[in-house]
PDB file of N, CA and C in Angstrom:
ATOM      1  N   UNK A   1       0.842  -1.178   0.000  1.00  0.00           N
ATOM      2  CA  UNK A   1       0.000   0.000   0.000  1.00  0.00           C
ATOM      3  C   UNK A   1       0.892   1.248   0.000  1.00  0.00           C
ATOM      4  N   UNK A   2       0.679   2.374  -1.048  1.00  0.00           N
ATOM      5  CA  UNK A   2       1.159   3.331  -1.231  1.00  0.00           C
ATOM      6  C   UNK A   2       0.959   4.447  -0.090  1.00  0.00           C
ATOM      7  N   UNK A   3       1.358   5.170   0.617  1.00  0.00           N
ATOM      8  CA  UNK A   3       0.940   6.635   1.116  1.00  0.00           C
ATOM      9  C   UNK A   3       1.751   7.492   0.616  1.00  0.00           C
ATOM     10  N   UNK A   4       0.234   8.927  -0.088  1.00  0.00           N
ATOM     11  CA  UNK A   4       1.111   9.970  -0.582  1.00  0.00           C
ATOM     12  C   UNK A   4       1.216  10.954   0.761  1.00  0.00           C
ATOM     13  N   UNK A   5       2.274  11.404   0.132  1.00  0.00           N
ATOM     14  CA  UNK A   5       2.973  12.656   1.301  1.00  0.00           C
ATOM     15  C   UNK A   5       3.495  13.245   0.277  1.00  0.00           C
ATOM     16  N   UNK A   6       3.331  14.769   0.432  1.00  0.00           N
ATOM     17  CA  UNK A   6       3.542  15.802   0.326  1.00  0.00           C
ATOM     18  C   UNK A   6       5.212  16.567   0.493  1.00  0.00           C
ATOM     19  N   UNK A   7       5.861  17.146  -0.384  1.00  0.00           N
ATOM     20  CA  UNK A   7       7.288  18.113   0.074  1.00  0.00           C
ATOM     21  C   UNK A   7       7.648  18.765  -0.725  1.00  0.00           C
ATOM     22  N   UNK A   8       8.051  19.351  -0.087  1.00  0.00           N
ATOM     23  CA  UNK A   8       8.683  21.058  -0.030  1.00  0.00           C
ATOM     24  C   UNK A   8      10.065  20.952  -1.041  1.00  0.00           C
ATOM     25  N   UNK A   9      10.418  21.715  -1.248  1.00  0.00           N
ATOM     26  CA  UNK A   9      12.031  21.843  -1.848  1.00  0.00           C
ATOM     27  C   UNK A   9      12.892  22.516  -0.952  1.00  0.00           C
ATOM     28  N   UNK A  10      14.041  22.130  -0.584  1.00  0.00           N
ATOM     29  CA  UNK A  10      14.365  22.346   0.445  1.00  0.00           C
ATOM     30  C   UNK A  10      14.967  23.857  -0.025  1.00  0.00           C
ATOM     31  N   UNK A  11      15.422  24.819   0.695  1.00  0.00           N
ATOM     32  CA  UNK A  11      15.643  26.336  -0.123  1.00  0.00           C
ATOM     33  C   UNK A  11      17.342  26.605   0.329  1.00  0.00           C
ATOM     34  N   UNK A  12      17.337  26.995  -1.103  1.00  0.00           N
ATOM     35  CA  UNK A  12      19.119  26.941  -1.280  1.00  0.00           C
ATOM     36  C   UNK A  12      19.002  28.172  -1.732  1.00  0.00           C
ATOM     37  N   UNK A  13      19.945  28.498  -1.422  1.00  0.00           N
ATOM     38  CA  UNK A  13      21.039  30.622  -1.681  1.00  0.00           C
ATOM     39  C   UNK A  13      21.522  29.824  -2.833  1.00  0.00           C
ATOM     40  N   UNK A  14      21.895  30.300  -3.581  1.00  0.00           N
ATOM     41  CA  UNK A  14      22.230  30.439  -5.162  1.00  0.00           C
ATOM     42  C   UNK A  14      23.149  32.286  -5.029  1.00  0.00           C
ATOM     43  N   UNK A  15      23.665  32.109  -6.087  1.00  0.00           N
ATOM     44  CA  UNK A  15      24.660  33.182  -6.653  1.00  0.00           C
ATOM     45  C   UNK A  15      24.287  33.522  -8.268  1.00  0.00           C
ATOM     46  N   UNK A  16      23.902  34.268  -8.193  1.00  0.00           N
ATOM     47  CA  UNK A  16      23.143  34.933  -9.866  1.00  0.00           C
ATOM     48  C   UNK A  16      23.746  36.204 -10.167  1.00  0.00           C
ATOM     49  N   UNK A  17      23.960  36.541 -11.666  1.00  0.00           N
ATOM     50  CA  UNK A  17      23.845  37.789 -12.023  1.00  0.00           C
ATOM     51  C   UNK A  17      22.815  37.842 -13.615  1.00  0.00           C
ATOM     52  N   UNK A  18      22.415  38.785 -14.349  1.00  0.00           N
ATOM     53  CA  UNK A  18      21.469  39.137 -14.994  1.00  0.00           C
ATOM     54  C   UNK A  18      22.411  39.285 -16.082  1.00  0.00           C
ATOM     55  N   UNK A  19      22.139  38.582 -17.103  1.00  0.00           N
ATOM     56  CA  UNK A  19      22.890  38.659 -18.422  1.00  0.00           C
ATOM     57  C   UNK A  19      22.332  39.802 -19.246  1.00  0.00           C
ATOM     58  N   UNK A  20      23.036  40.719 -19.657  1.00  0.00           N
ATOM     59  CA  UNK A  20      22.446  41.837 -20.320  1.00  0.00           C
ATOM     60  C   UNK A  20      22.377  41.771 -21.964  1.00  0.00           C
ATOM     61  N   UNK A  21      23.376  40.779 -22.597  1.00  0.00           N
ATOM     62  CA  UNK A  21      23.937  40.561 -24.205  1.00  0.00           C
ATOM     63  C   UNK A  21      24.417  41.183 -24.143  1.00  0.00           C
ATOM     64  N   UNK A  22      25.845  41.808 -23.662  1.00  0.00           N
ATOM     65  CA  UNK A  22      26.423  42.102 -23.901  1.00  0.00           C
ATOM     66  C   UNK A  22      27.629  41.319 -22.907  1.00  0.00           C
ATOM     67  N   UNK A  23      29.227  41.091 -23.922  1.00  0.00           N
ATOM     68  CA  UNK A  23      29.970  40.691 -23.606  1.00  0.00           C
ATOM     69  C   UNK A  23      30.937  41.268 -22.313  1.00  0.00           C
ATOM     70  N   UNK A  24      30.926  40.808 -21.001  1.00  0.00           N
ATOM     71  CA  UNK A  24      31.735  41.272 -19.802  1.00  0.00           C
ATOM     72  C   UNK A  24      32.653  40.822 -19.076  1.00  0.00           C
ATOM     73  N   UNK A  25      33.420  40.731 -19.313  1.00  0.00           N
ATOM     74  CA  UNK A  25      34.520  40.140 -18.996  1.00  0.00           C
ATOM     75  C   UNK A  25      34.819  39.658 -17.652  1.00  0.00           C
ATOM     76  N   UNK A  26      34.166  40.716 -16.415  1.00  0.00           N
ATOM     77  CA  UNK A  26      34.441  40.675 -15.117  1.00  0.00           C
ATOM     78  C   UNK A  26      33.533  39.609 -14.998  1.00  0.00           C
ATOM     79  N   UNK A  27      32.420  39.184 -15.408  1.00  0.00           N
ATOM     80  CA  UNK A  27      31.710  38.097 -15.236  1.00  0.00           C
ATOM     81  C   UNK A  27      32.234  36.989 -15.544  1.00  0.00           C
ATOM     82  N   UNK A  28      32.753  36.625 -16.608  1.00  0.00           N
ATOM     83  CA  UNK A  28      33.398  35.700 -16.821  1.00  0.00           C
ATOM     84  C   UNK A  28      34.446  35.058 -16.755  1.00  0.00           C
ATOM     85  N   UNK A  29      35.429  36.332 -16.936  1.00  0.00           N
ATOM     86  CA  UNK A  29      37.058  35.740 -16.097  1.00  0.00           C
ATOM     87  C   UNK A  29      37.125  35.895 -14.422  1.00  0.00           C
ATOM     88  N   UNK A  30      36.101  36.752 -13.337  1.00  0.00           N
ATOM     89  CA  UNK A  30      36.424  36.807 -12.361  1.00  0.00           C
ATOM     90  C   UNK A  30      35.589  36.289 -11.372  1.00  0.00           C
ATOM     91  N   UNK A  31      33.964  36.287 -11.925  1.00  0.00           N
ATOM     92  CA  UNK A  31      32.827  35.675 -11.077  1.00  0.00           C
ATOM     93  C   UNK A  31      33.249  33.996 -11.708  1.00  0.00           C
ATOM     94  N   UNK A  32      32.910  33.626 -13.035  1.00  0.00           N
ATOM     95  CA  UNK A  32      33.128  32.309 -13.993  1.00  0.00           C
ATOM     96  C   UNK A  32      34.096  31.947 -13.412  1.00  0.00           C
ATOM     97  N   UNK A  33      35.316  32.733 -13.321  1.00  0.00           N
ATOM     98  CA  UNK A  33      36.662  31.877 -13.159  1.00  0.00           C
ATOM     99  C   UNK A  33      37.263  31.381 -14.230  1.00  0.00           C
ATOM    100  N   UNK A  34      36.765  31.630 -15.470  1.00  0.00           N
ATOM    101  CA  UNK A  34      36.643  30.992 -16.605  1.00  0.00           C
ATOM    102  C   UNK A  34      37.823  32.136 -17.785  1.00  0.00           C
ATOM    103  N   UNK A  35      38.508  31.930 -18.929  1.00  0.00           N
ATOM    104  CA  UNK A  35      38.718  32.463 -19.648  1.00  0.00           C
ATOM    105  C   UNK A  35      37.848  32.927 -20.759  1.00  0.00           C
ATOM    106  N   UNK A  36      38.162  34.186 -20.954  1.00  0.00           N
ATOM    107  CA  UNK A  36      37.240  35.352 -21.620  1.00  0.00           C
ATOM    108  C   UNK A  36      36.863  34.240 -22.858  1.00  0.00           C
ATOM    109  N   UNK A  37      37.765  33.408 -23.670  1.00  0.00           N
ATOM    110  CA  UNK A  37      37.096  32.780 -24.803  1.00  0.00           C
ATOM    111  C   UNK A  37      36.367  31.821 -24.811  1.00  0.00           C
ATOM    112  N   UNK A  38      36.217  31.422 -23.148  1.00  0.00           N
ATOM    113  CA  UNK A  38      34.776  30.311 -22.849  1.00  0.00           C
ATOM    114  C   UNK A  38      33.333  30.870 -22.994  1.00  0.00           C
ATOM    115  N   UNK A  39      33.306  31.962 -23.080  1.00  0.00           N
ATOM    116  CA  UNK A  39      32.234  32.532 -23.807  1.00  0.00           C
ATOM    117  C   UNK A  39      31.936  32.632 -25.199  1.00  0.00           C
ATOM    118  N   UNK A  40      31.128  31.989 -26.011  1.00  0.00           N
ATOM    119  CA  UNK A  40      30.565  31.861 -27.636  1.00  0.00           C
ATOM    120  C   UNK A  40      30.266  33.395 -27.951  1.00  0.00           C
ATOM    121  N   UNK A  41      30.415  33.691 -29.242  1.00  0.00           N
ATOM    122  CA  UNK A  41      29.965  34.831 -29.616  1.00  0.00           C
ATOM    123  C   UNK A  41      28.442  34.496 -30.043  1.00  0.00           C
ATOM    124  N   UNK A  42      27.926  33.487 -29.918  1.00  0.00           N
ATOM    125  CA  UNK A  42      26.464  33.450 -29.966  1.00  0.00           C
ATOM    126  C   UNK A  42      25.467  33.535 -28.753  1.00  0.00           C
ATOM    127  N   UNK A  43      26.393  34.150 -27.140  1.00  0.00           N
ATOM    128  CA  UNK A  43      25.651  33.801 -25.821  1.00  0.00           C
ATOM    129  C   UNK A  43      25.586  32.430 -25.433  1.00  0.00           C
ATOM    130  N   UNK A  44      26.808  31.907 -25.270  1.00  0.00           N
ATOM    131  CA  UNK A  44      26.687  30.260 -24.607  1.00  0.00           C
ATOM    132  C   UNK A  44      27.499  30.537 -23.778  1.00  0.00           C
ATOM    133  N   UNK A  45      27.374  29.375 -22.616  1.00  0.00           N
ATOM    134  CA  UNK A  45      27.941  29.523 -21.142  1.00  0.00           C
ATOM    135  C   UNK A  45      28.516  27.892 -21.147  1.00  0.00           C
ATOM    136  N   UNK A  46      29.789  27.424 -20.964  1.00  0.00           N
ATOM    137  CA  UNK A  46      29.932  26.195 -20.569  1.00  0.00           C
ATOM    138  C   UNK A  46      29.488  25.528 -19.425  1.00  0.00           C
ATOM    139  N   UNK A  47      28.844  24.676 -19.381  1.00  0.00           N
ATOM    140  CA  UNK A  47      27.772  24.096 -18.292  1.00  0.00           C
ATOM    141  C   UNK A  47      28.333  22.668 -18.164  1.00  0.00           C
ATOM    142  N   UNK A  48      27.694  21.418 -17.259  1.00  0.00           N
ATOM    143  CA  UNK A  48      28.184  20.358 -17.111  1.00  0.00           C
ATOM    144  C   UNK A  48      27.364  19.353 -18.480  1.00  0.00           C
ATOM    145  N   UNK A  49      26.794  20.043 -19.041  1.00  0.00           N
ATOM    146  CA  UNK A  49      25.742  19.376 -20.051  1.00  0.00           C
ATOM    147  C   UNK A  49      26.449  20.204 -21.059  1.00  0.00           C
ATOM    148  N   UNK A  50      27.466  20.362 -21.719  1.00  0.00           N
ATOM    149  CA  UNK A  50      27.710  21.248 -22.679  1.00  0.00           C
ATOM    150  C   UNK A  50      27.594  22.983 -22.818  1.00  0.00           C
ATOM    151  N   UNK A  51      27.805  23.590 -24.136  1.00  0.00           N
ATOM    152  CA  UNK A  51      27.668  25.165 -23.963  1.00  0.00           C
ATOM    153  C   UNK A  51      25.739  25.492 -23.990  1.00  0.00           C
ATOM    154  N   UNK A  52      25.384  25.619 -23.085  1.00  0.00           N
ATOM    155  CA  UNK A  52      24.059  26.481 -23.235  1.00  0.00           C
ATOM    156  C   UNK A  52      23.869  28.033 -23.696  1.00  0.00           C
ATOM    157  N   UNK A  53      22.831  27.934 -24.305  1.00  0.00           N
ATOM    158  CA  UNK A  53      22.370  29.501 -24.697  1.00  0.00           C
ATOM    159  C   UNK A  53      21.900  30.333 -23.177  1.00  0.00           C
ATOM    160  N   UNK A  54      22.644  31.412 -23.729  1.00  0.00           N
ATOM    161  CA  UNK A  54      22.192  32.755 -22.433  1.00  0.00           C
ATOM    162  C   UNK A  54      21.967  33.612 -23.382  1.00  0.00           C
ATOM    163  N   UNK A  55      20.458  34.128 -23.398  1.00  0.00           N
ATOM    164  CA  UNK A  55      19.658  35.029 -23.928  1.00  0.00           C
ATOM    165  C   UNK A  55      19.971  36.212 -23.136  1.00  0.00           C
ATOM    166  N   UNK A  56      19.526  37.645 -23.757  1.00  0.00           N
ATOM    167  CA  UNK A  56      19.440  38.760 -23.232  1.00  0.00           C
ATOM    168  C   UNK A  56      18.445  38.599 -22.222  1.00  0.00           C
ATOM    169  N   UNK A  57      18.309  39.207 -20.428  1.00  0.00           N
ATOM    170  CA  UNK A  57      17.570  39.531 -19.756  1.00  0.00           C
ATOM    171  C   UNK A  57      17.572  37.946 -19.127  1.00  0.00           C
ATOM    172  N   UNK A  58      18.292  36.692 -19.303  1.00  0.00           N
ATOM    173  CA  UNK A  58      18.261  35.378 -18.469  1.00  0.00           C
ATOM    174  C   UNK A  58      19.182  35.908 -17.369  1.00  0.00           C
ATOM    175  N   UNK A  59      19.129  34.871 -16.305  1.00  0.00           N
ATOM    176  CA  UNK A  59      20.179  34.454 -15.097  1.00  0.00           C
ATOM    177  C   UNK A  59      21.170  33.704 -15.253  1.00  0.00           C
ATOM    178  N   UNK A  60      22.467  33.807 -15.200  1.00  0.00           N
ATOM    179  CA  UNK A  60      23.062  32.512 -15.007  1.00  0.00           C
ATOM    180  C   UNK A  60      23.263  32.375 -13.155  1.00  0.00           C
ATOM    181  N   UNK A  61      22.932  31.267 -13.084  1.00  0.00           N
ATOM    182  CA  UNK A  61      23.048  31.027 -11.798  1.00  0.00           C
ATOM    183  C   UNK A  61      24.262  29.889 -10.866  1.00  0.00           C
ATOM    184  N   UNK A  62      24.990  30.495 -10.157  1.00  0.00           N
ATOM    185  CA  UNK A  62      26.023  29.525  -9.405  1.00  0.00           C
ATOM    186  C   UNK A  62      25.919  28.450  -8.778  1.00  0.00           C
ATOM    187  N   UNK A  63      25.726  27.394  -8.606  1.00  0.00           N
ATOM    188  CA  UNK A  63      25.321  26.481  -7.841  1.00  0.00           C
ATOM    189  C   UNK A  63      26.113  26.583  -6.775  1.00  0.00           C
ATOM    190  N   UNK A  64      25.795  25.635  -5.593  1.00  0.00           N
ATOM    191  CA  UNK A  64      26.874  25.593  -4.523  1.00  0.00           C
ATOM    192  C   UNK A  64      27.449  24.434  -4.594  1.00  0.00           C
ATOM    193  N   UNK A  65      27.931  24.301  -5.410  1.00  0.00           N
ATOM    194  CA  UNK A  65      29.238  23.237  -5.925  1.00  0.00           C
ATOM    195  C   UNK A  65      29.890  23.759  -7.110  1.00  0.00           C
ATOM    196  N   UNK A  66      29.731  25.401  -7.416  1.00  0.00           N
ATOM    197  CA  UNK A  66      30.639  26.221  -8.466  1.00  0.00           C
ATOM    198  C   UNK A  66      30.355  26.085  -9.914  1.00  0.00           C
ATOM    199  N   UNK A  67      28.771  25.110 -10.102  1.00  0.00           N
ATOM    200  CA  UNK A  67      28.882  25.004 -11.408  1.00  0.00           C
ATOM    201  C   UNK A  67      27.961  26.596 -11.964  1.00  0.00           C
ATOM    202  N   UNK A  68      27.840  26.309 -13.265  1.00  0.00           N
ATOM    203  CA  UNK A  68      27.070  27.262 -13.678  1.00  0.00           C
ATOM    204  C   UNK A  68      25.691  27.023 -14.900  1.00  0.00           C
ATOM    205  N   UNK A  69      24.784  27.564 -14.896  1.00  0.00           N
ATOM    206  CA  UNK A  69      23.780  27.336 -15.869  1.00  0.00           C
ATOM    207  C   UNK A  69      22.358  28.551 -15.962  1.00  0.00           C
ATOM    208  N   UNK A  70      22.500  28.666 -17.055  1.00  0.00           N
ATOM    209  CA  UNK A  70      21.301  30.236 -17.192  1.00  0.00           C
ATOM    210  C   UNK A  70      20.104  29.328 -17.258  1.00  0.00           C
ATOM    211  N   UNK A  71      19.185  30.821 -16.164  1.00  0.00           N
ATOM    212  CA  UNK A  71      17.946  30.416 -16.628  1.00  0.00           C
ATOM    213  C   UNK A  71      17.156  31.403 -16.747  1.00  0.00           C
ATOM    214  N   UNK A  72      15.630  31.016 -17.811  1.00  0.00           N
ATOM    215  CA  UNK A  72      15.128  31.879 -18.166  1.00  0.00           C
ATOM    216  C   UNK A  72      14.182  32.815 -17.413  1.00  0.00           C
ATOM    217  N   UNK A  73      13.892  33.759 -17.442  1.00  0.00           N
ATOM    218  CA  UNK A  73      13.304  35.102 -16.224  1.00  0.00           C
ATOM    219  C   UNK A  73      12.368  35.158 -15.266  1.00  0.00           C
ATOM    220  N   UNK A  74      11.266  34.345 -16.220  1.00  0.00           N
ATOM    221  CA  UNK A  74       9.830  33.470 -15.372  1.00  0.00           C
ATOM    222  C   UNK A  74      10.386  32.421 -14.334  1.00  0.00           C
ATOM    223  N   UNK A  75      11.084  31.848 -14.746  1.00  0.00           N
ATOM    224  CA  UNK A  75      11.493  30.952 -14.010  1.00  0.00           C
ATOM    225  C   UNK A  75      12.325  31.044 -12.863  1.00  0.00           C
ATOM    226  N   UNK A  76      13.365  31.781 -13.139  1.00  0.00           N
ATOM    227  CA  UNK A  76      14.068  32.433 -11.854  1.00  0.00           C
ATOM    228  C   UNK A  76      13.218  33.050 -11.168  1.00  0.00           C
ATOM    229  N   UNK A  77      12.207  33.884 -11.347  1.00  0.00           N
ATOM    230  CA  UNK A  77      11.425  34.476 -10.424  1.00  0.00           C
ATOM    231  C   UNK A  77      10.376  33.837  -9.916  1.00  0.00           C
ATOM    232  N   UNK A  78      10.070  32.743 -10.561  1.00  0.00           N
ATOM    233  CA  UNK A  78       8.543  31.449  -9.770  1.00  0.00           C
ATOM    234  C   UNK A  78       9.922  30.855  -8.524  1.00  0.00           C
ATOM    235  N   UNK A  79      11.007  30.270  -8.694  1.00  0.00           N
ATOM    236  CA  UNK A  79      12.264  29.962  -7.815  1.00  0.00           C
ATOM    237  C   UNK A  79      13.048  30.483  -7.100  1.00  0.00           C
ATOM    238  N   UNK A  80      13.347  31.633  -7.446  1.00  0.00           N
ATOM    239  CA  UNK A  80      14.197  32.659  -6.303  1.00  0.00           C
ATOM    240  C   UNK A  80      13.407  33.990  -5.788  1.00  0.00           C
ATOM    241  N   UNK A  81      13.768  33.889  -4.496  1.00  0.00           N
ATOM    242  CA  UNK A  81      13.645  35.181  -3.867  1.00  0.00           C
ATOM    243  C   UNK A  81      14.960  36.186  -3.232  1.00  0.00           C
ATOM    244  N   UNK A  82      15.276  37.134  -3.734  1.00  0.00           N
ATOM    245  CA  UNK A  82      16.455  37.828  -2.954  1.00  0.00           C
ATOM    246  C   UNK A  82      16.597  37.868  -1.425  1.00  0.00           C
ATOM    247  N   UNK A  83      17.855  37.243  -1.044  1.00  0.00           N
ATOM    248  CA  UNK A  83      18.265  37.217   0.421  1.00  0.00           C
ATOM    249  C   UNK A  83      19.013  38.205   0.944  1.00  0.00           C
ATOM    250  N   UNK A  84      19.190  38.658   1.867  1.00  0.00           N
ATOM    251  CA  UNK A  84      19.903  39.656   2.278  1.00  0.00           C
ATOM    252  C   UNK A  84      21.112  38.799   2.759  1.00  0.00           C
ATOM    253  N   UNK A  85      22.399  39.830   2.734  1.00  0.00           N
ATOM    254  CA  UNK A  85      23.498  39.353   2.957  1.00  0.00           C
ATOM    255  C   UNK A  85      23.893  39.074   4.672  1.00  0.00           C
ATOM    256  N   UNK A  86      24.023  37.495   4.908  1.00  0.00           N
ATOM    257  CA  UNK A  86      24.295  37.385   6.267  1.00  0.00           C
ATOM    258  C   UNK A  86      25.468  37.739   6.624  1.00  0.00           C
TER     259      UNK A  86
END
């Protein structure tokens, strides 16, 4: 016999900044960690799944294990809420 139960997602701090389309270097060689030419001139981000597209006005977001992956605007905002700095 099955019982359903109900849960939550447990809530994780994340590290984001707001991709504007335009190319920035401080994002990528100093937040990324990454060299300036790991960025595509078509908006791709190297991810653990390959280069993903980062659209104008997406998130890329930090995980807390340093990886990285954009997401799109609706979505970051149904998922994150801004924390204040402890």
């Amino acid at each position: 016999m099955t019982t359903e139960m109900k849960f939550r997602k447990k809530p994780v701090v994340v590290e984001a900044r707001r991709f504007t389309g335009q190319f920035d270097s401080d994002m990528i060689e100093r937040w990324m960690g990454l060299p300036a030419s790991s960025y595509t001139a078509n908006g791709a981000i190297p991810t653990r799944q390959g280069f993903l597209d980062v659209m104008p006005g997406d998130w890329i977001i930090q995980t807390g294990d340093g990886q990285f992956y954009p997401c799109k605007p609706d979505a970051f905002t149904a998922s994150y809420e801004q924390v204040e700095d402890e």
